[in-house]
Protein backbone atom coordinates (compact mmCIF):
# COMPACT_ATOMS: atom_id res chain seq x y z
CA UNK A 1 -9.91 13.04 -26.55
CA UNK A 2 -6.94 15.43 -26.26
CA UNK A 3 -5.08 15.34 -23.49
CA UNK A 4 -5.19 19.13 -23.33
CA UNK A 5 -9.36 18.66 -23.39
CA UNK A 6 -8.76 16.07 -20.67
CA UNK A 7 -7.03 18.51 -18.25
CA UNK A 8 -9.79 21.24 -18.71
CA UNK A 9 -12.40 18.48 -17.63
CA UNK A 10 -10.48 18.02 -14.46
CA UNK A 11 -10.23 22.01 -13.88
CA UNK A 12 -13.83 22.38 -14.08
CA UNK A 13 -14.72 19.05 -12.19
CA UNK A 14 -12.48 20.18 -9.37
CA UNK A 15 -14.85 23.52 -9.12
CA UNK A 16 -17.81 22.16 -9.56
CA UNK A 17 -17.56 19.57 -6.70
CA UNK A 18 -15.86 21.84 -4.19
CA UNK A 19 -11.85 20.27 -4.77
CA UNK A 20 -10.76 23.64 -5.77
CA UNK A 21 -11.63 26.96 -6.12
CA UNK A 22 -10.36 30.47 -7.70
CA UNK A 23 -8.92 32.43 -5.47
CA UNK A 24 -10.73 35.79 -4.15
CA UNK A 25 -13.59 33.93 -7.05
CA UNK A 26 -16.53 36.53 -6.55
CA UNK A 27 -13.74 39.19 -7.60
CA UNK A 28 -13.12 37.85 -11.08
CA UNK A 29 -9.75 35.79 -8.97
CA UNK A 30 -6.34 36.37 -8.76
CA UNK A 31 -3.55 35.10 -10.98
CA UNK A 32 -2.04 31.74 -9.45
CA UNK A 33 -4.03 31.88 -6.47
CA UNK A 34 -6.84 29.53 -5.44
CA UNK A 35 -8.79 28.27 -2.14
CA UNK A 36 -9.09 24.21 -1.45
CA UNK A 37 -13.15 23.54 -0.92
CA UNK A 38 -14.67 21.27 1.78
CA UNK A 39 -13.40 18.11 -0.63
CA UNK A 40 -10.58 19.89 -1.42
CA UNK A 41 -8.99 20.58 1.89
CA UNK A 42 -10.31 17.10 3.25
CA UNK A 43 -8.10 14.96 0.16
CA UNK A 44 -5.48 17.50 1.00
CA UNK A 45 -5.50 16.61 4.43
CA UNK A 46 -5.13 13.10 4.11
CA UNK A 47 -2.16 13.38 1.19
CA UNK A 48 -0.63 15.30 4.18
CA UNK A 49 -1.33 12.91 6.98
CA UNK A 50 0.19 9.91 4.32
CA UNK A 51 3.06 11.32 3.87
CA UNK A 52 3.29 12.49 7.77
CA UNK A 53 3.19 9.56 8.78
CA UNK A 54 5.35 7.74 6.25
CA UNK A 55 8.07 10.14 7.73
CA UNK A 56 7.50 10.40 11.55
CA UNK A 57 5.71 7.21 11.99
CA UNK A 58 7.50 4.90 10.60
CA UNK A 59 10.70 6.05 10.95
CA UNK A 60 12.30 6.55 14.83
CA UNK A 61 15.13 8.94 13.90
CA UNK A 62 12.73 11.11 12.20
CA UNK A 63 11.09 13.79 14.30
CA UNK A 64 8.54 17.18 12.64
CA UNK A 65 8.58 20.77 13.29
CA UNK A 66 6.43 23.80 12.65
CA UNK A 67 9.04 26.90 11.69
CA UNK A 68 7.67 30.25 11.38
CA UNK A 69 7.03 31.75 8.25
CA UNK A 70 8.96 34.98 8.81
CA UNK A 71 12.48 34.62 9.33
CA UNK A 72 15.28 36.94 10.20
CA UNK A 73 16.17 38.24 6.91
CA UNK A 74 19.70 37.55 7.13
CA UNK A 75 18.51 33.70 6.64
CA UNK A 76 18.24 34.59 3.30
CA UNK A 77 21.06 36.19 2.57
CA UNK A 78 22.98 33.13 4.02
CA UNK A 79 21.29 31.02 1.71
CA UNK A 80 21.54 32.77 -1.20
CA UNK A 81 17.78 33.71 -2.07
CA UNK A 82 18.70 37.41 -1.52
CA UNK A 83 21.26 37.42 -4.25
CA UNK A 84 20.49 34.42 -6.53
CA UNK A 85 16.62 33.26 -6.44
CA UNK A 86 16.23 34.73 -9.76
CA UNK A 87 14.21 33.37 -12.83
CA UNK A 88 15.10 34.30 -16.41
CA UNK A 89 12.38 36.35 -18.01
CA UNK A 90 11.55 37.32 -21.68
CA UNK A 91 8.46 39.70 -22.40
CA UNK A 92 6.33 39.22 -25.59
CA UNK A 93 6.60 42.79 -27.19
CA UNK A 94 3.07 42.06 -28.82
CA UNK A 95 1.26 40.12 -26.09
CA UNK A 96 2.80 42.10 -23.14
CA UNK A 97 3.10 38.57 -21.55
CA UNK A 98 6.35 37.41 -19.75
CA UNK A 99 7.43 33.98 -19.94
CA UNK A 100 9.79 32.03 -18.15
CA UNK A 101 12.31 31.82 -21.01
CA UNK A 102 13.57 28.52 -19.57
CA UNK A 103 10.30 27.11 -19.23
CA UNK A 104 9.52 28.21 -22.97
CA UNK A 105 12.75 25.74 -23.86
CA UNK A 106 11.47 23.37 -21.88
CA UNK A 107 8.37 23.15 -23.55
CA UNK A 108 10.43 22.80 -26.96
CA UNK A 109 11.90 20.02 -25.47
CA UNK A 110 8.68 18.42 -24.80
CA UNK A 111 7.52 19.18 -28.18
CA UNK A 112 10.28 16.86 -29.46
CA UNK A 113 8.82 13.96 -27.46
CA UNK A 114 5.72 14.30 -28.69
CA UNK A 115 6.40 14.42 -31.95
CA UNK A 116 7.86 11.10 -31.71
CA UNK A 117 5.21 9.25 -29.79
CA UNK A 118 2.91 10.59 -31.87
CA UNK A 119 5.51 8.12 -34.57
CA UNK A 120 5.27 5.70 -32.36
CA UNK A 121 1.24 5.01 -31.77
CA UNK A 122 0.74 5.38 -35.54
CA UNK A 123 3.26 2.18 -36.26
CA UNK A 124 1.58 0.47 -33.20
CA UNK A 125 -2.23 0.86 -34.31
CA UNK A 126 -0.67 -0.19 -38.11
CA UNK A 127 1.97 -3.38 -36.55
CA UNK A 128 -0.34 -4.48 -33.83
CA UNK A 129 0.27 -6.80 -31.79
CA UNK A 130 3.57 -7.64 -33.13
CA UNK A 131 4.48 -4.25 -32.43
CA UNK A 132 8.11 -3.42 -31.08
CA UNK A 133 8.45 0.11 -29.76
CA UNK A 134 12.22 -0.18 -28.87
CA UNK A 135 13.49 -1.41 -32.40
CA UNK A 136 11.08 1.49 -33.54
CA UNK A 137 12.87 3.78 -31.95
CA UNK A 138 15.99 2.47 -32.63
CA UNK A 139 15.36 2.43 -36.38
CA UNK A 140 12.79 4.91 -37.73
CA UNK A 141 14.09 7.87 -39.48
CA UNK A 142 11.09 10.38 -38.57
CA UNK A 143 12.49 9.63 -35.11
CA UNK A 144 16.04 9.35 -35.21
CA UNK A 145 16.11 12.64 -36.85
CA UNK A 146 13.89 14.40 -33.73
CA UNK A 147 15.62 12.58 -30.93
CA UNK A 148 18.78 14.06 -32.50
CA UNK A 149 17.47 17.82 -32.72
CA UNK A 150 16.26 17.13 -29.50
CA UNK A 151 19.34 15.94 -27.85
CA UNK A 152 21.23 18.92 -29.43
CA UNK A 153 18.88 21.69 -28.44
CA UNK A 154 19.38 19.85 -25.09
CA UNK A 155 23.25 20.28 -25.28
CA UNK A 156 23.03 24.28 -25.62
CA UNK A 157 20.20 24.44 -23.03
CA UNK A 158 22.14 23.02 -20.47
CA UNK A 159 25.50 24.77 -21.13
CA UNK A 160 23.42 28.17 -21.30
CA UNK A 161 22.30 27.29 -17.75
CA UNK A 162 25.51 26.56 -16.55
CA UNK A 163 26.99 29.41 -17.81
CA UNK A 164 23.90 31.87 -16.80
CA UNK A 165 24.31 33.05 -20.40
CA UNK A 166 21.19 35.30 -20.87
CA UNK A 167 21.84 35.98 -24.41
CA UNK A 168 22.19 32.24 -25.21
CA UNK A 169 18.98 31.87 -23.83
CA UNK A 170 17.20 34.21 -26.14
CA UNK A 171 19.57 32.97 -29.11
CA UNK A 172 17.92 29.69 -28.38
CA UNK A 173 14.58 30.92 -28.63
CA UNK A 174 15.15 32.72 -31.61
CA UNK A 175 16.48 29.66 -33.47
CA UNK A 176 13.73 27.17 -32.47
CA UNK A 177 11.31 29.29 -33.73
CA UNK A 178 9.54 29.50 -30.67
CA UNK A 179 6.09 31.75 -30.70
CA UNK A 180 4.49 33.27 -27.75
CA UNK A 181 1.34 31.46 -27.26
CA UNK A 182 -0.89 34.42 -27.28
CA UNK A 183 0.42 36.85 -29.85
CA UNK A 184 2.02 33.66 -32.38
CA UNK A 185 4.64 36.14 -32.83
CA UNK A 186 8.48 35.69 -32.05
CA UNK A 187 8.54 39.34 -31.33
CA UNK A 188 10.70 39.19 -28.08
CA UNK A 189 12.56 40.87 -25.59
CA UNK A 190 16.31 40.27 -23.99
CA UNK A 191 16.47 37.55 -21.36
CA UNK A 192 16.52 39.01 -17.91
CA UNK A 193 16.79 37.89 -14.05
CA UNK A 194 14.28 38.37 -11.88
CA UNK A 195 14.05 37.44 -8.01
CA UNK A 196 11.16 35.33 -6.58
CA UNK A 197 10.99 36.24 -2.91
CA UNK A 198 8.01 38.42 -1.87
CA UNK A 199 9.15 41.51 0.62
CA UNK A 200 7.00 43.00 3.38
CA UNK A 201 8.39 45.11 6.41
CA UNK A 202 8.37 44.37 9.89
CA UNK A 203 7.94 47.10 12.72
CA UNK A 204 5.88 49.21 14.42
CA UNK A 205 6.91 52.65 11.89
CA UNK A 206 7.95 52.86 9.19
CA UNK A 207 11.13 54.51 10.72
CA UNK A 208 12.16 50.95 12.22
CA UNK A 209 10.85 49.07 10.18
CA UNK A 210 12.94 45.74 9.05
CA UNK A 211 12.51 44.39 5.55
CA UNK A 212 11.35 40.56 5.37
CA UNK A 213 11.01 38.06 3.41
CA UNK A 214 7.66 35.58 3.16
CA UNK A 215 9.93 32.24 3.11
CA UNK A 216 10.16 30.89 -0.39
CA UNK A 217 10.91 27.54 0.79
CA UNK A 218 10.29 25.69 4.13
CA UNK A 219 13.80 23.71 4.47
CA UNK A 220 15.80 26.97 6.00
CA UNK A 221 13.25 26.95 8.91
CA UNK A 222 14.60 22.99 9.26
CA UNK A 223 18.27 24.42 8.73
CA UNK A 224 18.27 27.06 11.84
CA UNK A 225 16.24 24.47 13.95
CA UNK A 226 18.81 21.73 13.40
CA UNK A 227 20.73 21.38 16.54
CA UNK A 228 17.51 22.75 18.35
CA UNK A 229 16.26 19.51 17.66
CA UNK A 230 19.38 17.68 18.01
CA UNK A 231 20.39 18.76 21.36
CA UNK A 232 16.46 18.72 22.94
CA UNK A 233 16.11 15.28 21.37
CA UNK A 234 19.18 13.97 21.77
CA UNK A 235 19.29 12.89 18.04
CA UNK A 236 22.16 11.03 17.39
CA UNK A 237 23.55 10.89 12.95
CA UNK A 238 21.62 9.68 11.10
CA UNK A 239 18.40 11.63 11.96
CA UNK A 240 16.00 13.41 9.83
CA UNK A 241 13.90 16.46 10.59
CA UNK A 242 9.93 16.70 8.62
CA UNK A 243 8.11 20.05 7.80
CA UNK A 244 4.77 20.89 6.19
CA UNK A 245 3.90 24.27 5.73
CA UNK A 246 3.18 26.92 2.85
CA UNK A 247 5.90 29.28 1.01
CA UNK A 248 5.37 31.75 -1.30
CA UNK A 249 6.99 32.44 -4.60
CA UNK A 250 6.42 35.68 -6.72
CA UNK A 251 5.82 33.21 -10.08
CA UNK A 252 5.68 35.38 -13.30
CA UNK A 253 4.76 32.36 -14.96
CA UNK A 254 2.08 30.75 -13.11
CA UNK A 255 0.24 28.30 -14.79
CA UNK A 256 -1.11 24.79 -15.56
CA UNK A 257 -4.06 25.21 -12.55
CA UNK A 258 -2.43 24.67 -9.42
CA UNK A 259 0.93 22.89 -10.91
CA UNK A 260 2.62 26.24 -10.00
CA UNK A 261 1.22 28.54 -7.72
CA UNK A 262 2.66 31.89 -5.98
CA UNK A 263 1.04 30.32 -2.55
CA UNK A 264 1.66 26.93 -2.09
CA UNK A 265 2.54 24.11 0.28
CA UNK A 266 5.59 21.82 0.41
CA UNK A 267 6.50 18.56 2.97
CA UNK A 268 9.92 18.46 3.59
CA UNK A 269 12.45 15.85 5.04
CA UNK A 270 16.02 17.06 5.71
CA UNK A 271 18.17 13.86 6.56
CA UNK A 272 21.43 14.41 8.27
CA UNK A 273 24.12 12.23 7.90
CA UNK A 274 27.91 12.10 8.33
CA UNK A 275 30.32 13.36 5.51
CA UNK A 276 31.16 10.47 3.11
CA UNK A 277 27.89 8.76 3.23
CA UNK A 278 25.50 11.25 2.06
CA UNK A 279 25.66 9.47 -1.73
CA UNK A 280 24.73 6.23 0.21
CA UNK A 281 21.74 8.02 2.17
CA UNK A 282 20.83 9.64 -1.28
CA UNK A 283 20.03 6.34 -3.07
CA UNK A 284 18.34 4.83 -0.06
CA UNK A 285 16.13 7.84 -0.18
CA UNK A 286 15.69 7.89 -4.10
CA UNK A 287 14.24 4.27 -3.26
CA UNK A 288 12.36 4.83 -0.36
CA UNK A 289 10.59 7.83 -1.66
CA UNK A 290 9.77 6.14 -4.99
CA UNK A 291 7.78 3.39 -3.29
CA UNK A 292 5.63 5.74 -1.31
CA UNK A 293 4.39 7.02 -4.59
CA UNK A 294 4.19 4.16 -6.21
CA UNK A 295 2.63 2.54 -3.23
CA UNK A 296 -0.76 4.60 -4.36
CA UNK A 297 -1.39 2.50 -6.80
CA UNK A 298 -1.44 4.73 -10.31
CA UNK A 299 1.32 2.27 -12.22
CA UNK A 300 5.04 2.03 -12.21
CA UNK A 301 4.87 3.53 -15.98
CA UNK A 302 3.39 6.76 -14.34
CA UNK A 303 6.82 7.46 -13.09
CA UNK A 304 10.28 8.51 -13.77
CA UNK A 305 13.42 10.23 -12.43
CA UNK A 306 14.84 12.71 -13.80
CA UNK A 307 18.31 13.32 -12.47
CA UNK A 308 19.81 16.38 -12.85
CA UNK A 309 22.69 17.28 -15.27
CA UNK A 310 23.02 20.62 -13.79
CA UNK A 311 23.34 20.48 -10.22
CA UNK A 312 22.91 23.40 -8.01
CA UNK A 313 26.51 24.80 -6.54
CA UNK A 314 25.92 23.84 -3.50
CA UNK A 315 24.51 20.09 -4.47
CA UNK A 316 26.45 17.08 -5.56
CA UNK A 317 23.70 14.89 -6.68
CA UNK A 318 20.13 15.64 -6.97
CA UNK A 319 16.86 14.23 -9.17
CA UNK A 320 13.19 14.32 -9.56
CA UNK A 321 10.85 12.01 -9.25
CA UNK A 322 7.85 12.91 -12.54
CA UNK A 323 4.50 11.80 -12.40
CA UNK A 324 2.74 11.72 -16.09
CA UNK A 325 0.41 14.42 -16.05
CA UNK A 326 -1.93 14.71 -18.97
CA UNK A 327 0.34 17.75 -20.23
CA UNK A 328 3.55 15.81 -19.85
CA UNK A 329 6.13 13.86 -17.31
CA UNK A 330 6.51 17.09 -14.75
CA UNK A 331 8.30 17.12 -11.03
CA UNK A 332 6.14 16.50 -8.44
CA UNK A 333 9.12 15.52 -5.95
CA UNK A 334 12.98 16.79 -5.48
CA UNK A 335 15.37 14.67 -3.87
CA UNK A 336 18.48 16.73 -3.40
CA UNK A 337 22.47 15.84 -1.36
CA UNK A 338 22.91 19.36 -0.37
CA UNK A 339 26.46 18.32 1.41
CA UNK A 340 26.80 21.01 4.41
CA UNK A 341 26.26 23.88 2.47
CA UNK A 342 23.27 25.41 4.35
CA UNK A 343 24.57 24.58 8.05
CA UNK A 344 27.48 25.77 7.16
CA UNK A 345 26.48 29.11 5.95
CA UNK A 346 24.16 29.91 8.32
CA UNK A 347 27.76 29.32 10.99
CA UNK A 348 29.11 31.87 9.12
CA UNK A 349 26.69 34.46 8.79
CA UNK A 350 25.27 33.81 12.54
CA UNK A 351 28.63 33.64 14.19
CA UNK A 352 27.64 30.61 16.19
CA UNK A 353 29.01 27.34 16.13
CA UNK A 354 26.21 24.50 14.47
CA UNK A 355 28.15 21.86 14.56
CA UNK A 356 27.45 18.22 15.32
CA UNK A 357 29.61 16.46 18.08
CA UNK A 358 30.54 12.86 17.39
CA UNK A 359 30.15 10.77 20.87
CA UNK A 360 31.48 7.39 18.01
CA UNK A 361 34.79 9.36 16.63
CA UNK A 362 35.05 12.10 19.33
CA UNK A 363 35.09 14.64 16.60
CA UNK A 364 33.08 17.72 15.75
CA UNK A 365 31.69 18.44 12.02
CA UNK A 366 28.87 19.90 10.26
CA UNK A 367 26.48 17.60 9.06
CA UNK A 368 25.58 16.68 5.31
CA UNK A 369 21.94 16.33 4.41
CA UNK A 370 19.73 14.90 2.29
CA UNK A 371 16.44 16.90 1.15
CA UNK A 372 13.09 15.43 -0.21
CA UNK A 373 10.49 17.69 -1.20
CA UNK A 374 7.12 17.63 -2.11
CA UNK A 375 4.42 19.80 -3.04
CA UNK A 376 1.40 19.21 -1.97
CA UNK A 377 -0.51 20.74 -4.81
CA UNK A 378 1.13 19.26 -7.24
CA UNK A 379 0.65 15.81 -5.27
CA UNK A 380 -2.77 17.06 -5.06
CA UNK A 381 -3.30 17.42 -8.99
CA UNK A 382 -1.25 14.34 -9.90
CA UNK A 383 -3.73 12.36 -7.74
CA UNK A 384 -6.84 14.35 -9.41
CA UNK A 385 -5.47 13.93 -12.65
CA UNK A 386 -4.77 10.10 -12.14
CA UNK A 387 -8.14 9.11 -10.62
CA UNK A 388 -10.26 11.31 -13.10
CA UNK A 389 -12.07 9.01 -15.33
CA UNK A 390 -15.26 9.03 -17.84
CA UNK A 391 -16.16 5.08 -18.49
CA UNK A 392 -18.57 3.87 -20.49
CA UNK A 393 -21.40 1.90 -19.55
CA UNK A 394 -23.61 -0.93 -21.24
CA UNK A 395 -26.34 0.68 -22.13
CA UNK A 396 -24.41 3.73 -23.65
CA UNK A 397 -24.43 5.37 -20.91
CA UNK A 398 -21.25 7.79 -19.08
CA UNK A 399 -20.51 8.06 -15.23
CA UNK A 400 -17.85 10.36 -14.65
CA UNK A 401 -15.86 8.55 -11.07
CA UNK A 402 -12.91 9.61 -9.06
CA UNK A 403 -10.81 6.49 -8.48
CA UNK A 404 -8.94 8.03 -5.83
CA UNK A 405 -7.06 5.50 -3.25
CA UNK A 406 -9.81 4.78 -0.97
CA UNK A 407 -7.13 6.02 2.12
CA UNK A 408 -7.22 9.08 0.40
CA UNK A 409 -10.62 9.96 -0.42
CA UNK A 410 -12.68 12.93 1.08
CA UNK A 411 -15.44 10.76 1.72
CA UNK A 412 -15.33 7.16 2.81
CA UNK A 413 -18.56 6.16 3.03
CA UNK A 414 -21.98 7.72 2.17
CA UNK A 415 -25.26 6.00 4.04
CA UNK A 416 -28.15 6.44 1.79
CA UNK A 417 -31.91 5.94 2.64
CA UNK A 418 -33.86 4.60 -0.41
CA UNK A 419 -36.68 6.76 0.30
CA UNK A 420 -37.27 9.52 2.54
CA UNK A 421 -40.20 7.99 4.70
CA UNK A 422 -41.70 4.94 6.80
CA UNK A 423 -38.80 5.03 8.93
CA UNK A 424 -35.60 4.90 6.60
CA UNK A 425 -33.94 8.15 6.77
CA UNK A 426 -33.55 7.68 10.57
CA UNK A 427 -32.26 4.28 10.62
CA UNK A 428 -30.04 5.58 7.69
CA UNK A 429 -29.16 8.47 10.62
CA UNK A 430 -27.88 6.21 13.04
CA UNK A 431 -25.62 4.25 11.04
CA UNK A 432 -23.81 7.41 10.08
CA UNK A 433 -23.95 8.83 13.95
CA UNK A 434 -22.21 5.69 14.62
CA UNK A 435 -19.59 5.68 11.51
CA UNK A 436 -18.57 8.94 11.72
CA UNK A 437 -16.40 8.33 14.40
CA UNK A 438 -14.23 6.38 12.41
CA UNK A 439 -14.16 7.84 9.62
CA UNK A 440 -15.67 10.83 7.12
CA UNK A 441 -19.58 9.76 6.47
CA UNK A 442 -21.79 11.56 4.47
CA UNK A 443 -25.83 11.44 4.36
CA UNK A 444 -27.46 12.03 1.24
CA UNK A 445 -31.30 11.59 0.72
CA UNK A 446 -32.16 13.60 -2.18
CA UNK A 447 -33.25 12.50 -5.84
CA UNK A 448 -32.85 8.58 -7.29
CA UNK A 449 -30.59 6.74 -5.71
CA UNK A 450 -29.09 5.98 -8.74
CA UNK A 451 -28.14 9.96 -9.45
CA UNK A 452 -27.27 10.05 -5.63
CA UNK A 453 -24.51 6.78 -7.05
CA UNK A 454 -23.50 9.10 -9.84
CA UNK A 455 -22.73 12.15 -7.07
CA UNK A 456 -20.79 10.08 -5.23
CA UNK A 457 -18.46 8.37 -7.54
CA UNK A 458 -17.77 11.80 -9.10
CA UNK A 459 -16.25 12.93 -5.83
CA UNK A 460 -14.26 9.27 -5.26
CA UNK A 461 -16.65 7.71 -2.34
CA UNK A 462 -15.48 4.54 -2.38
CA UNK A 463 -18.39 3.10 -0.79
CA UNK A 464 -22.02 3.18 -0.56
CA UNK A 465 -25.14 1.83 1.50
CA UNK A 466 -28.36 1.63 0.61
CA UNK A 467 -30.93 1.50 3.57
CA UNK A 468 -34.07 -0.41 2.59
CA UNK A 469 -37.44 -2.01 3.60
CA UNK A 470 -35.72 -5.13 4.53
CA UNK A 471 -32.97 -3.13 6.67
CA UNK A 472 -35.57 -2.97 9.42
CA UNK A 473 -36.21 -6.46 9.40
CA UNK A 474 -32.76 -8.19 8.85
CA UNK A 475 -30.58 -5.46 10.26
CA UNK A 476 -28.42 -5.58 7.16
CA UNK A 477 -27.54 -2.92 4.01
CA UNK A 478 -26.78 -3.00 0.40
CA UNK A 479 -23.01 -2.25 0.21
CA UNK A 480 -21.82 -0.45 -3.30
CA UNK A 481 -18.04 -0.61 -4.25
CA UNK A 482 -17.39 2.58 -6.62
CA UNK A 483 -14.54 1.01 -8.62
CA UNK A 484 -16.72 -1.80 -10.40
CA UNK A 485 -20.05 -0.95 -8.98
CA UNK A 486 -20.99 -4.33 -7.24
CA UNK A 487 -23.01 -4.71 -4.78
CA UNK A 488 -23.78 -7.46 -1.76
CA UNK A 489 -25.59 -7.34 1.33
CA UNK A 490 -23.92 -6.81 4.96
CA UNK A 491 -24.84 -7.21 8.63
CA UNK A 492 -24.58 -3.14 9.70
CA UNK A 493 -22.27 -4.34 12.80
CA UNK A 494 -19.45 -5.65 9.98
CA UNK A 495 -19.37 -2.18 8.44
CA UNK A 496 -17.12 -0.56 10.52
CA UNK A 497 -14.87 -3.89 10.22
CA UNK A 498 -15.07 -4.22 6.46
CA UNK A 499 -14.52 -0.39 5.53
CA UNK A 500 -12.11 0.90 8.16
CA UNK A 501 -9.65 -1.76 7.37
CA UNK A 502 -9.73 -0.37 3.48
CA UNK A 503 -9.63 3.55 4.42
CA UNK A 504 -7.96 4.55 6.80
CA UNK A 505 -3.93 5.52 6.23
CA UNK A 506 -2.90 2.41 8.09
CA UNK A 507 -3.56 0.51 5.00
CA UNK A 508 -1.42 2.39 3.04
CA UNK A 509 1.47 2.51 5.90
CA UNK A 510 1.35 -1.21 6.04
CA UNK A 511 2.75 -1.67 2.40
CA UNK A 512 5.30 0.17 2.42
């Protein structure tokens, strides 16, 4: 099946189980906007607690904050959203749709890859086993000849970038042959800039009113708090500072489900560190933060970095960790050396001294730092996309199952009677009265209990008892595993025991 078929699936499987909904849905929705259902919010909740935890937890010169969403404005103008959060834009003259016309390259880019792994599984299904991929690569014309238009569109992408050279954008466009995906037509505009930050005013008339900014990023809330936290906690270098919270981003471009969103939600570290050592914090971090994801479970070939040829002005190393999404290797986290940029723009445009007294060298300096950043949506759909699965069974038949990490699931356990009489249904009551104190039960009694299986692996339950006749005579259940289905019979005191141990975040803290 395509991969592009595959995705849909997901889309309407995340509806139709209550992951993920269309925003303001009874009004036809609104572009890039969408509510998390009761499964939704609860698998959200736990990616959230994960990587909480992995941060504050775990680490005892890290400490969280909640900024507020509105900030002074002049925040923004200190770092540089006011005057330089801009996207470059190109309008379909047939369509009337506006693309992001670096996004469009990108795509191009992607095309190029494609192309040749599409070389590449035709020689492996002919070679078989004796199959090499790198010589392949190394030798075949078909593919030498894309990675090489590849590399050069590549060349004039990045230099366009660098130079903010509209034109070059469009010239790019133009010479790829690049359609708009609605009209087919390569009728297009001139490349333009246009900000991202949402405006509302503050104030009781509209006399006095103040024009603000809903925060397009969560880290300058982290940035003005900085020696807040220092001084109150009496953080001493290195020490890092963890946010979770939405920001909101006026996306022309909005697409791929919830992949990019104009309301979203990011978690944030901002590690400080002293001058000279930030490239040394940097890699640690790289590390550290590939492990966590990796830690899930979904395969090592499932991700990549991507470091960054360009680098932001005020950056001097940066990358992203990509998680293969059924419509390519996309971001899902930045890891960013900012050097003091940030602190020391907001000293400048506050007029107050932010800087970070040394009790070691007796000197005072601004602190570097080192950003990760994650969003939790697109954590959110990376995990969805991952765990989605239709298997086959013997027999012919299909169960479509969730194979989320069992810390992560909505559900950890659903208690099921096998009939809805002669006393089963309220023994099958007070296991889950007693379970759901650990951890998120759910009771289900209608239809087979085979269909009530089926509901349960298509939400990723990762376990499942069946009450029976002999459950009031032995004081023991049938226990179902989702993954392979197997079954075995368990005392109901071990259940706590033998499924806490497997669910709850703990188990995933404990291996990293």
């Amino acid at each position: 099946m395509a991969q592009e078929d595959v995705f849909k699936k997901i889309v309407s499987h995340c509806k139709e189980y209550g992951f993920v909904f269309p925003g303001s849905d009874i009004y036809d929705g609104l572009g890039a906007v969408y509510d998390y259902g009761q499964l939704g919010v609860e698998l959200k909740n736990n990616i959230k607690e994960y990587w909480w935890k992995s941060m504050v937890l775990l680490h005892e010169n890290i400490v969280g904050i909640d900024s507020a969403i509105f900030m002074h404005p002049t925040v923004w103008k200190a770092s540089g959203h006011v005057d330089a959060f801009n996207d470059p834009l190109i309008d379909n003259r047939d369509s009337k749709k506006r693309y992001r016309a670096d996004v469009l390259i990108e795509d191009q880019l992607a095309k190029y890859d494609e192309k040749m792994q599409k070389e590449v599984d035709k020689a492996r299904k002919r070679f078989g086993e004796s199959f090499d991929e790198a010589l392949f690569r190394q030798t075949n014309p078909r593919i030498l000849a894309n990675k090489e238009k590849q590399e050069a569109l590549h060349r004039r992408f990045t230099a366009a970038l660098e130079n903010n050279d509209l034109a070059e954008l469009k010239q790019i466009i133009e010479d790829e042959g690049i359609v708009c995906p609605i009209s087919g037509t390569r009728n297009w505009t001139d490349v333009r800039q246009f900000n991202l930050m949402f405006a509302t005013e503050m104030g009781a008339s509209a006399d006095a009113a103040m024009k603000v900014y809903l925060r397009p990023e969560t880290a300058q809330g982290i940035f003005v708090n900085y020696l807040n936290v220092q001084k109150t906690g009496r953080m001493k270098l290195p020490f890092g500072i963890a946010q979770i919270g939405k920001a909101f981003r006026n996306e022309i471009v909005a697409r791929q489900f919830i992949f990019r969103m104009r309301e979203f939600e990011q978690m944030e570290m901002q590690y400080f560190v002293k001058p000279g050592t930030e490239l040394e914090a940097f890699q640690q971090w790289k590390e550290q933060r590939m492990k966590w994801h990796q830690n899930l479970g979904f395969g090592a070939d499932n991700y990549r970095f991507h470091d960054h040829e360009k680098l932001a002005h005020y950056a001097n190393a940066a990358t992203d960790i990509e998680f293969r999404m059924p419509f390519g290797f996309k971001e899902v986290e930045g890891i960013h050396s900012r050097t003091d940029f940030d602190l020391s723009q907001h000293e400048k445009f506050s007029g107050k001294s932010i800087k970070y007294f040394d009790p070691q060298s007796n000197e005072s300096y601004v602190p570097y730092v080192i950003e990760t950043s994650i969003g939790v949506d697109r954590m959110f759909l990376s995990i969805m996309c991952h765990a989605f699965e239709e298997e086959q069974l013997e027999g012919g038949e299909t169960r479509t199952v969730l194979r989320l990490p069992a810390a992560l699931a909505p559900v950890k356990l659903a208690v099921l009677p096998l009939v809805r009489k002669d006393g089963l249904p309220e023994k099958a009551r007070e296991i889950v009265n007693e379970l759901r104190f650990h951890f998120n039960c759910q009771y289900d009694e209608k239809d087979t209990i085979g269909k009530r299986y089926r509901r349960q692996d298509a939400i990723g339950t990762p376990y499942c008892i069946t009450v029976d006749y002999d459950t009031l005579n032995d004081n023991a259940v049938t226990l179902r595993y989702r993954d392979d289905m197997r079954q075995e019979r368990v005392p109901i005191s071990q259940l706590n025991a033998i499924i806490e141990d497997k669910v709850s975040i703990a188990s995933l803290l404990k291996k990293l």
